[in-house]
Protein backbone atom coordinates (compact mmCIF):
# COMPACT_ATOMS: atom_id res chain seq x y z
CA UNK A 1 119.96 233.11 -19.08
CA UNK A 2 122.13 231.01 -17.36
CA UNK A 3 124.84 232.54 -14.91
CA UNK A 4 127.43 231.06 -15.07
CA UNK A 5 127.23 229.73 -18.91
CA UNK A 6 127.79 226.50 -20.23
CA UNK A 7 131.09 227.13 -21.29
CA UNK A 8 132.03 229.05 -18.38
CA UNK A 9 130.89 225.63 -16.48
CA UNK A 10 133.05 223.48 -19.14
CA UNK A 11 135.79 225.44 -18.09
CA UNK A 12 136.25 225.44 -14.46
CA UNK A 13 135.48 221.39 -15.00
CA UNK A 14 138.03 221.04 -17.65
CA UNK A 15 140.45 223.55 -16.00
CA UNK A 16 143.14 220.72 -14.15
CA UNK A 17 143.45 218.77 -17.46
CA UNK A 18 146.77 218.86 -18.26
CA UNK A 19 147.83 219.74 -22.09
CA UNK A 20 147.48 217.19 -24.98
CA UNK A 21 144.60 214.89 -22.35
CA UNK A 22 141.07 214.79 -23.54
CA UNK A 23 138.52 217.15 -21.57
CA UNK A 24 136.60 215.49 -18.89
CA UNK A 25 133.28 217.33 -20.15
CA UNK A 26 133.25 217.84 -24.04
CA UNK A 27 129.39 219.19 -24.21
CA UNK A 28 126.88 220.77 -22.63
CA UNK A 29 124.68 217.41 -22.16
CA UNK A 30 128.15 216.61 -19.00
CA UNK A 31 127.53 219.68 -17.55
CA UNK A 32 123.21 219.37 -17.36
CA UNK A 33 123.48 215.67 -16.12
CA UNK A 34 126.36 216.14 -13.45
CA UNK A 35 124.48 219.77 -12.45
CA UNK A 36 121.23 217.46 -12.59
CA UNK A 37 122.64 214.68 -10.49
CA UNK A 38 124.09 216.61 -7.80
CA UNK A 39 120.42 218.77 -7.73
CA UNK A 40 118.60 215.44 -6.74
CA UNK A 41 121.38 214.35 -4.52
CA UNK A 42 120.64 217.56 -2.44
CA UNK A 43 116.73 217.41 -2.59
CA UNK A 44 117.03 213.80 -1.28
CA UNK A 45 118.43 215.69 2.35
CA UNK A 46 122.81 215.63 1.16
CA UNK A 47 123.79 219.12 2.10
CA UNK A 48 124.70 221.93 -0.20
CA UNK A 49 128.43 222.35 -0.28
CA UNK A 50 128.04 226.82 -0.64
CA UNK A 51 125.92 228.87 0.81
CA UNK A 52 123.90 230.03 -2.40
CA UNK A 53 121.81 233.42 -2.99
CA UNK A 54 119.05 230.87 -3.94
CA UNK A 55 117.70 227.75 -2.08
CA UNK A 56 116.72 225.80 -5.20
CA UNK A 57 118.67 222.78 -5.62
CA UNK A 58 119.69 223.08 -9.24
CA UNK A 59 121.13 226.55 -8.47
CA UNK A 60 122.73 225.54 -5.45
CA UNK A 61 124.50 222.58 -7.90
CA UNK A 62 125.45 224.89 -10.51
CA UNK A 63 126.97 227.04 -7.73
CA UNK A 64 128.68 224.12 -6.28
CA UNK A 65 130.53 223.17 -9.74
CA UNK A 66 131.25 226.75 -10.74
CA UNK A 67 133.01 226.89 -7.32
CA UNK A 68 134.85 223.51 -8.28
CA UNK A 69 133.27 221.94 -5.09
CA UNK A 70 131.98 219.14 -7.17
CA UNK A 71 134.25 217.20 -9.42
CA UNK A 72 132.60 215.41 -12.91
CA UNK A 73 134.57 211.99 -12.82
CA UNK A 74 135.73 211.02 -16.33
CA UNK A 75 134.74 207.24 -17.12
CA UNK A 76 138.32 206.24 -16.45
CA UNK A 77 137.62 207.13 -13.22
C-alpha cells in the first residue's frame, strides 16, 4: 500500500485553494503523473528536495509532494 494515500496526496496539493476555486488535482491520474515527473527529473541527476528513508526516486517524489516541496501547477498556470 501506498503511504501516504492518494487522497492524503490530493490533499496536501489541494490544501492552499481557497473556498468556492476548483482543486488543482481532481484525481488520482494528477497525483501519479506529477509524482512520475518529478521521479524522472531526479533519476536524470536534479537533487531530491528531503532526505527520504528510501533512495528510490519515486519514493523520494512522493515524499517531496507529501512534504509540499513540490507544487502541481494548474493549467492556468
Amino acid at each position: 500500500m501506498l503511504h501516504p494515500s492518494y487522497s492524503d496526496l490530493m490533499k496536501v496539493v489541494n490544501s492552499k485553494v481557497e473556498p468556492g476555486e476548483a482543486p488543482v488535482v481532481n484525481s488520482r491520474y494528477s497525483i501519479v503523473m506529477a509524482t512520475s515527473k518529478r521521479a524522472r527529473q531526479i533519476i536524470a541527476g536534479e537533487e531530491p528536495l528531503v532526505a527520504g528513508r528510501d533512495d528510490k526516486p519515486l519514493s523520494l517524489a512522493v515524499e517531496e509532494l507529501n512534504q509540499g516541496r513540490i507544487k502541481i501547477l494548474s493549467d492556468e498556470e
